[in-house]
C-alpha atoms as a PDB file:
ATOM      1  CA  UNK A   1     -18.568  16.108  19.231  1.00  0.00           C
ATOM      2  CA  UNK A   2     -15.482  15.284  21.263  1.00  0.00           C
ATOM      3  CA  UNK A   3     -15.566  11.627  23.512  1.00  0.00           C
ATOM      4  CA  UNK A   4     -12.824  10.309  25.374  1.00  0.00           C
ATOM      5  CA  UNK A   5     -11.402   7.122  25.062  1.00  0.00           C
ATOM      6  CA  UNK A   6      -9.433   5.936  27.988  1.00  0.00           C
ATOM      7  CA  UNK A   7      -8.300   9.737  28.250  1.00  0.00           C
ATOM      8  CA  UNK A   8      -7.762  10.496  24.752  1.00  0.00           C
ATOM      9  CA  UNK A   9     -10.285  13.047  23.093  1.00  0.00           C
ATOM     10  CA  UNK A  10     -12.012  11.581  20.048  1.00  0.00           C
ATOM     11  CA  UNK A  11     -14.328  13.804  17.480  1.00  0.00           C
ATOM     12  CA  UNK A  12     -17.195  12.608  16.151  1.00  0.00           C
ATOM     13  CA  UNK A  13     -17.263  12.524  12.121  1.00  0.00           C
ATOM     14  CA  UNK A  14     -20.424  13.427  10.283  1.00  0.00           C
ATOM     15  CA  UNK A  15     -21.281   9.669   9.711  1.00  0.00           C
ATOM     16  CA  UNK A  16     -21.659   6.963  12.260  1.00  0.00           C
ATOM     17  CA  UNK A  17     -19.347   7.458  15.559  1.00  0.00           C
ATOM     18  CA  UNK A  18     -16.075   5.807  16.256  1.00  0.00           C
ATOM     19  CA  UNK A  19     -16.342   3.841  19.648  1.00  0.00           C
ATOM     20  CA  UNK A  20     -13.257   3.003  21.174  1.00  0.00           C
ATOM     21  CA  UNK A  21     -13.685  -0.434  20.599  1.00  0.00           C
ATOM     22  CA  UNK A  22     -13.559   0.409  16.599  1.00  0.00           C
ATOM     23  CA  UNK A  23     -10.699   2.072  17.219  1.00  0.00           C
ATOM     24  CA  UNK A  24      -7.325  -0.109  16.564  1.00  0.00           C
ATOM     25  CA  UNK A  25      -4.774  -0.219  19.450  1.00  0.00           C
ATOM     26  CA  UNK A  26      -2.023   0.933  17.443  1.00  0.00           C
ATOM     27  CA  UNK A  27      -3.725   4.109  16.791  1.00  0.00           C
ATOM     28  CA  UNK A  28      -4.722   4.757  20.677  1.00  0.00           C
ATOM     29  CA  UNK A  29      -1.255   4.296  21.491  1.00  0.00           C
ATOM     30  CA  UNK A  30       0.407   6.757  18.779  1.00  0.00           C
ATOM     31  CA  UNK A  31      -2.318   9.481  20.141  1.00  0.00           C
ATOM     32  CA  UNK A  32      -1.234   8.518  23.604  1.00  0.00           C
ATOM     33  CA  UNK A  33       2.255   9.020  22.206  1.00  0.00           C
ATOM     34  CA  UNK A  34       1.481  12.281  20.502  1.00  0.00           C
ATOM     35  CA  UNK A  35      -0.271  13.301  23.632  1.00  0.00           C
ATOM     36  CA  UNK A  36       2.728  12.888  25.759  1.00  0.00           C
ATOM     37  CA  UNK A  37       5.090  14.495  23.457  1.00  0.00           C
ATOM     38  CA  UNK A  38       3.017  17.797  23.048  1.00  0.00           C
ATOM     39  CA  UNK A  39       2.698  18.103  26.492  1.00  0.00           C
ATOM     40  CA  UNK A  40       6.289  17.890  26.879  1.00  0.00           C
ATOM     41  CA  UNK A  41       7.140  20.596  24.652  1.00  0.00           C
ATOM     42  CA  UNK A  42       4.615  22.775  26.017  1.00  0.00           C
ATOM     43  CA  UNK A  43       6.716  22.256  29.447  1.00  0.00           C
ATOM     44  CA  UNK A  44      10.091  22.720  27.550  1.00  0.00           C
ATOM     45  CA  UNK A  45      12.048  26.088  27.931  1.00  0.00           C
ATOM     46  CA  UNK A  46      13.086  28.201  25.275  1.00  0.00           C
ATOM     47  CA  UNK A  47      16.339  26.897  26.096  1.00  0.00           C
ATOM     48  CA  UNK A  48      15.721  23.478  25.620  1.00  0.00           C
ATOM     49  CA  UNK A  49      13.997  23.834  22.613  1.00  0.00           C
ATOM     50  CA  UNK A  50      15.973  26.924  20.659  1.00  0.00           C
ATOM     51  CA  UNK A  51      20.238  25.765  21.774  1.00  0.00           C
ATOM     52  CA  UNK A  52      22.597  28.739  21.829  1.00  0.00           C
ATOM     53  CA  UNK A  53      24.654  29.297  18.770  1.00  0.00           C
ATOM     54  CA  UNK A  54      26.363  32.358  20.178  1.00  0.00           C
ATOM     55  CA  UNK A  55      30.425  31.122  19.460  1.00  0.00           C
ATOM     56  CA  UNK A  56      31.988  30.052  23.211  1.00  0.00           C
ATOM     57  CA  UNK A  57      33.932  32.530  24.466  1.00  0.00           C
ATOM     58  CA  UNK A  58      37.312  32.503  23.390  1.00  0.00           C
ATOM     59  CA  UNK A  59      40.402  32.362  26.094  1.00  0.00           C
ATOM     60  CA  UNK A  60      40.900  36.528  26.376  1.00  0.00           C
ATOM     61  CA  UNK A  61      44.663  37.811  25.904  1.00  0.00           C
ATOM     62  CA  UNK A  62      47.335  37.739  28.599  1.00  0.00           C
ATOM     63  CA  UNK A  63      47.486  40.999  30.203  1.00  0.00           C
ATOM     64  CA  UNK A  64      50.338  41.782  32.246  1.00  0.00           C
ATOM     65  CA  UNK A  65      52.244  40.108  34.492  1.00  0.00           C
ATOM     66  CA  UNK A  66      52.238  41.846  38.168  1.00  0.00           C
ATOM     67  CA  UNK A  67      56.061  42.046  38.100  1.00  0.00           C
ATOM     68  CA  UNK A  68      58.885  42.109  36.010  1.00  0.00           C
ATOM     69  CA  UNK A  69      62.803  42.768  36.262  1.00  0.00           C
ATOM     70  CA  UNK A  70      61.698  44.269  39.647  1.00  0.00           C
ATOM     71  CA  UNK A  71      59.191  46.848  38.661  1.00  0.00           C
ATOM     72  CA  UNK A  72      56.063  47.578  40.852  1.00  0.00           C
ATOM     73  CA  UNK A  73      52.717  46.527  39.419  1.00  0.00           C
ATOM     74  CA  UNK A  74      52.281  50.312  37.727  1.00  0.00           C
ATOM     75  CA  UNK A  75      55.562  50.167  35.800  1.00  0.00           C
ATOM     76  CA  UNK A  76      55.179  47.090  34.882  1.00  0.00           C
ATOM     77  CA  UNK A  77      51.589  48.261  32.898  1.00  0.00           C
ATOM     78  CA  UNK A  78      53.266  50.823  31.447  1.00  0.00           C
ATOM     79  CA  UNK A  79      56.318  48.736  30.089  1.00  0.00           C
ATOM     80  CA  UNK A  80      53.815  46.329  28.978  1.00  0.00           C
ATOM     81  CA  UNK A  81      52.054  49.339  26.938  1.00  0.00           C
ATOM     82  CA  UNK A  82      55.314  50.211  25.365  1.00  0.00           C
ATOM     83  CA  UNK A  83      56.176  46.708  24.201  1.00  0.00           C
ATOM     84  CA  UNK A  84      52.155  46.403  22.858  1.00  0.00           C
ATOM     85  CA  UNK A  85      52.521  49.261  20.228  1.00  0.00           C
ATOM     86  CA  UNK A  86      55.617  48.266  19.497  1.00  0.00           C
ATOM     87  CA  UNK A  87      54.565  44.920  18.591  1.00  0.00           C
ATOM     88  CA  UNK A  88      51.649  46.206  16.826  1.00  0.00           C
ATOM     89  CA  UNK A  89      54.023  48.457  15.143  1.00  0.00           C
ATOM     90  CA  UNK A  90      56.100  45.471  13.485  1.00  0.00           C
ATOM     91  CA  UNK A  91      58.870  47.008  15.302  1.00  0.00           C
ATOM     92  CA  UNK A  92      62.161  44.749  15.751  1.00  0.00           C
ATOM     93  CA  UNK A  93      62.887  43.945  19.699  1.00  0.00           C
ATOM     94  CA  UNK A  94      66.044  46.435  19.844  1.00  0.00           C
ATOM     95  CA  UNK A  95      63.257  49.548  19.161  1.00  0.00           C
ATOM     96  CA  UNK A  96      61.222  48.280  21.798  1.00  0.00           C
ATOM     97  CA  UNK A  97      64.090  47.556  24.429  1.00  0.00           C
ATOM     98  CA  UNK A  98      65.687  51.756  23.183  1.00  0.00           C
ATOM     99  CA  UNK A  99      62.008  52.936  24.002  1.00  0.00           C
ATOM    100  CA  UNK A 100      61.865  51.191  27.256  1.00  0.00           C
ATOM    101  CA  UNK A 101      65.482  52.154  28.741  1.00  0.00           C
ATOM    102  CA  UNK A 102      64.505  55.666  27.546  1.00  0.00           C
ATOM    103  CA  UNK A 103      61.410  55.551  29.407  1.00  0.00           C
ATOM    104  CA  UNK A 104      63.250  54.438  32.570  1.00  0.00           C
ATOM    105  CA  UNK A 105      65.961  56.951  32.407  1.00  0.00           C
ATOM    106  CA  UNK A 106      63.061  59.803  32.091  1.00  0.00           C
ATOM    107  CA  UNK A 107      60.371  58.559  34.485  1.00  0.00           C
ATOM    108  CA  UNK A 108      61.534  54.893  35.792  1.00  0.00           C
ATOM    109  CA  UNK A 109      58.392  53.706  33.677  1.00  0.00           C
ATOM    110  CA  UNK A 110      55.496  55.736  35.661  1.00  0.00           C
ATOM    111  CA  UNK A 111      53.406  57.950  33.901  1.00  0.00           C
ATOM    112  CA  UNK A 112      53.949  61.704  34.972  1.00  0.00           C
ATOM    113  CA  UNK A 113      51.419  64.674  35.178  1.00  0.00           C
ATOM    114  CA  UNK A 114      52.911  67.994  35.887  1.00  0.00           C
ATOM    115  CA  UNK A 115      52.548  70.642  38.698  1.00  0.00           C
ATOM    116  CA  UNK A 116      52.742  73.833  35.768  1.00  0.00           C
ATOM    117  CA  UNK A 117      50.577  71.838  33.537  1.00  0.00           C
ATOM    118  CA  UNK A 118      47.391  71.493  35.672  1.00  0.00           C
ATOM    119  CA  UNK A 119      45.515  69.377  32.586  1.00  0.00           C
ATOM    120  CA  UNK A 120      47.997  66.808  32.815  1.00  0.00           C
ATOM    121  CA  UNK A 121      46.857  66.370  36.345  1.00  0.00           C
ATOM    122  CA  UNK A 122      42.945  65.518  35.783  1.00  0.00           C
ATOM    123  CA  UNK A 123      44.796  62.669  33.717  1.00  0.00           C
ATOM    124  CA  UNK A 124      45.702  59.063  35.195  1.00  0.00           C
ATOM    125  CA  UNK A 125      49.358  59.176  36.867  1.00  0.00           C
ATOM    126  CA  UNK A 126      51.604  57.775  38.733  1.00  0.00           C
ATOM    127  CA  UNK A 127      53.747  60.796  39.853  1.00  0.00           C
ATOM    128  CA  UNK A 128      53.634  64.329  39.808  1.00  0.00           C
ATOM    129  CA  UNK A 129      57.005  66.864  38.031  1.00  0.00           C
ATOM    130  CA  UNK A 130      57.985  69.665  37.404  1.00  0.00           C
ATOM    131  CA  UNK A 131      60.216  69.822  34.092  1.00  0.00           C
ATOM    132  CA  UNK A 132      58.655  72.784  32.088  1.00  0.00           C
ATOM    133  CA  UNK A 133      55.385  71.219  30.495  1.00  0.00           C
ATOM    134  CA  UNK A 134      56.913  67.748  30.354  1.00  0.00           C
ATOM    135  CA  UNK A 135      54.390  65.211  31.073  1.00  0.00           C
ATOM    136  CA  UNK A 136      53.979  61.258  30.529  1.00  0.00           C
ATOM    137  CA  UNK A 137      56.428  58.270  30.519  1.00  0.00           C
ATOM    138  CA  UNK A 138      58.941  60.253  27.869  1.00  0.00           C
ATOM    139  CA  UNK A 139      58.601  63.223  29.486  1.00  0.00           C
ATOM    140  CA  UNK A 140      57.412  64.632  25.836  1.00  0.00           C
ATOM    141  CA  UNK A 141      56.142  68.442  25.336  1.00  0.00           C
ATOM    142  CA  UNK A 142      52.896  69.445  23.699  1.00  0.00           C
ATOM    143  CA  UNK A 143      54.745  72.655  23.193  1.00  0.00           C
ATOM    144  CA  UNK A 144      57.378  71.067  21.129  1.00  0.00           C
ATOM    145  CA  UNK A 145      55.111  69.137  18.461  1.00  0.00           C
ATOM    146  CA  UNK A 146      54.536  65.986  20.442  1.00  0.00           C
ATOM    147  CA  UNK A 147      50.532  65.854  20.747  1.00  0.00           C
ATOM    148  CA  UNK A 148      48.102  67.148  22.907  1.00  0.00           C
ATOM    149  CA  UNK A 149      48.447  66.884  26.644  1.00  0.00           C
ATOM    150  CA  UNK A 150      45.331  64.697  26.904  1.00  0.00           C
ATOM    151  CA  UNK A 151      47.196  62.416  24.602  1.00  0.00           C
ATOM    152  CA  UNK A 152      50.687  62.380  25.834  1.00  0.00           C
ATOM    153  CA  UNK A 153      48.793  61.299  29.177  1.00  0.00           C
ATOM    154  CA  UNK A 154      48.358  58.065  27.600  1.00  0.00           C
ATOM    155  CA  UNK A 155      51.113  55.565  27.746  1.00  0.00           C
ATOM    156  CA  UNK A 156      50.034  54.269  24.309  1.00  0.00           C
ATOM    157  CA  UNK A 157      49.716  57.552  22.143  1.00  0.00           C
ATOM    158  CA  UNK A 158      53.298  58.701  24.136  1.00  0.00           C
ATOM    159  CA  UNK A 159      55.015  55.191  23.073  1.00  0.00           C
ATOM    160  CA  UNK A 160      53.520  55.547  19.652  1.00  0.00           C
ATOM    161  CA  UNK A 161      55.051  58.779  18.723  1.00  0.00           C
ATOM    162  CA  UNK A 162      58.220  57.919  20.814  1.00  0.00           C
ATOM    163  CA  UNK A 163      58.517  55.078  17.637  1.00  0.00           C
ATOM    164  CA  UNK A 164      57.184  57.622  15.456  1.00  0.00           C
ATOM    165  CA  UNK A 165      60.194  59.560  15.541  1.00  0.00           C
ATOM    166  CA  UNK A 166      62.829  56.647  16.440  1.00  0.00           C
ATOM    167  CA  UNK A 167      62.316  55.052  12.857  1.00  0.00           C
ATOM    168  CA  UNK A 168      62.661  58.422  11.109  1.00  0.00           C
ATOM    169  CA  UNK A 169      65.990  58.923  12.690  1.00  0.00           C
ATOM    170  CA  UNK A 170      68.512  57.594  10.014  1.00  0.00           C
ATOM    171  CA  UNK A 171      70.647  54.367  10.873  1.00  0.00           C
ATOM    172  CA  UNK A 172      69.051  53.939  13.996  1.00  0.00           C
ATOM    173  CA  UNK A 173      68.841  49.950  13.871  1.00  0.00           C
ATOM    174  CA  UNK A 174      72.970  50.529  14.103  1.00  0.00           C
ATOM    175  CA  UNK A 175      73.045  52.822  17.097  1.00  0.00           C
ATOM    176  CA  UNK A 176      74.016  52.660  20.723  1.00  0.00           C
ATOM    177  CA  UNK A 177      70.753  53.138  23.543  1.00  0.00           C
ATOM    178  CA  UNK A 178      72.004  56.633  23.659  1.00  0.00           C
ATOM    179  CA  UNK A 179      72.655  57.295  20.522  1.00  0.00           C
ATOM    180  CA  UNK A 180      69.427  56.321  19.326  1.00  0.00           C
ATOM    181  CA  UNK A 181      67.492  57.917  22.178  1.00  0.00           C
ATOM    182  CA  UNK A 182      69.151  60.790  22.203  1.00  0.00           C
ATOM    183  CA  UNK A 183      68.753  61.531  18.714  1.00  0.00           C
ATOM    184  CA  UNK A 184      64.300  61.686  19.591  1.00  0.00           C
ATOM    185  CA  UNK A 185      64.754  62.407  23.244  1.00  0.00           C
ATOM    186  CA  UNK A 186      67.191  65.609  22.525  1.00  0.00           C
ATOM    187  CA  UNK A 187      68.065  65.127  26.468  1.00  0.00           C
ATOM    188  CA  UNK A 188      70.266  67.237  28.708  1.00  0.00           C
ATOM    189  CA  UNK A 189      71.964  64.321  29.925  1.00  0.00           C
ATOM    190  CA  UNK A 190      72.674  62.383  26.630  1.00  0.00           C
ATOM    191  CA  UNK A 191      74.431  59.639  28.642  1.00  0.00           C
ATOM    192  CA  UNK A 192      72.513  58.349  31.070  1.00  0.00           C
ATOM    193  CA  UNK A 193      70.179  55.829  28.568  1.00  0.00           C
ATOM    194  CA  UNK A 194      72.538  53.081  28.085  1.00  0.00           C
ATOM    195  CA  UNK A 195      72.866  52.469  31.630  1.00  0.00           C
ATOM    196  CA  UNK A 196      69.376  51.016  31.600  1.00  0.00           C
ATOM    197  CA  UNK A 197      69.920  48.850  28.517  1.00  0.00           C
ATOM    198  CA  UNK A 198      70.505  45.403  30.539  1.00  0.00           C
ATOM    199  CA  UNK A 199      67.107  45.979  32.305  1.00  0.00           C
ATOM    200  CA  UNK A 200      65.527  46.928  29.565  1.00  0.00           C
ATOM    201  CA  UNK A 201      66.274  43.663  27.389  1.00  0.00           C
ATOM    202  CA  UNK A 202      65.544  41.939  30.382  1.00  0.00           C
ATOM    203  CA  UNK A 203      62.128  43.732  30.992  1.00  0.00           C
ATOM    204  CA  UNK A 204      61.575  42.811  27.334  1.00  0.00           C
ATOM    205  CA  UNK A 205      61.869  39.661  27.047  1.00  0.00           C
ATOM    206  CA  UNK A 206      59.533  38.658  29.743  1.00  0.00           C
ATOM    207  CA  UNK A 207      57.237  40.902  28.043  1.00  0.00           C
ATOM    208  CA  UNK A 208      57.356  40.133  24.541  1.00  0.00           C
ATOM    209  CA  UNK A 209      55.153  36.971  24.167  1.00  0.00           C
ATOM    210  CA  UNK A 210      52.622  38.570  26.417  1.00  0.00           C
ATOM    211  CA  UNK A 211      51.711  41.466  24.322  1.00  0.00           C
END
């Protein structure tokens, strides 16, 4: 049988029963105690009582910069794309910097669809041409070997392929802008990259430690 004892429930044993006076202060007070704590837990959220050990979120990447070297916010993603794979790549700065002046000589670093390829058009893009099926920020051809339109749409795929082919092309390390991206680009006007090599280095390095 339970009593209570200045609001603490006692039980009655099979022998004689405990009044409160038989029962020692220091034992009313550690049930008091007990009392207080229990009903404190019960109050507690799982929160309180079960801490987080999910890891703190880590500071996320640098993404691009708005600007750089003068480009508009959309160029500026896509040279930031280029210099990405080719830092994932392990690719030396000078193949990055020949992949960007390339890319502004053949688009000024926006992404292209094309008006006689109307897939390339249900694609992101910055600009619309009309160079046979060229499409993307190298202006590359699913008709000549370069990947599917769907993936030359992507600034990523087209800059990895663009390297693709760069390292294969022997002595490239030792070549000119033009040289170089002429020998993948196989452009009608062969001249015109190295005009856009001083941009390019300078697009690149305010790039590189971003990517």
């Amino acid at each position: 049988m339970a009593v209570s004892v200045s609001g603490i429930l006692l039980y009655q044993t099979a022998g004689p029963a405990v009044s409160a006076s038989q029962v020692p202060m220091s034992t009313v007070e550690q049930m008091r105690a007990d009392q207080r704590s229990a009903s404190r837990g019960s109050a507690r959220t799982p929160a309180e009582t079960s801490p987080s050990t999910a890891p703190s979120p880590s500071t996320p990447p640098p993404g691009p910069p708005a600007s750089v070297a003068g480009l508009d916010p959309a160029a500026t993603r896509n040279a930031y794309a280029i210099v990405k794979v080719g830092q994932q790549r392990g690719l030396p700065q000078q193949a990055i910097v020949i992949a960007i002046a390339t890319a502004l000589q053949e688009t000024n670093l926006y992404n292209y669809a094309n008006g006689t390829v109307p897939e390339s058009l249900g694609y992101p893009h910055e600009a619309v041409g009309w160079d046979h099926d060229s499409v993307g920020l190298f202006q590359q051809r699913a008709s000549q070997g370069w990947g599917a339109v769907k993936q030359l749409m992507d600034p990523q795929y087209s800059a990895w392929v663009f390297f693709d082919r760069l390292v294969q092309v022997p002595g490239w390390e030792a070549m000119s802008v033009t040289g170089a991206a002429q020998a993948v680009q196989r452009s009608a006007f062969p001249d015109a990259y190295q005009k856009h090599y001083d941009r390019a280095a300078q697009i690149v390095a305010e790039l590189i430690n971003r990517a």
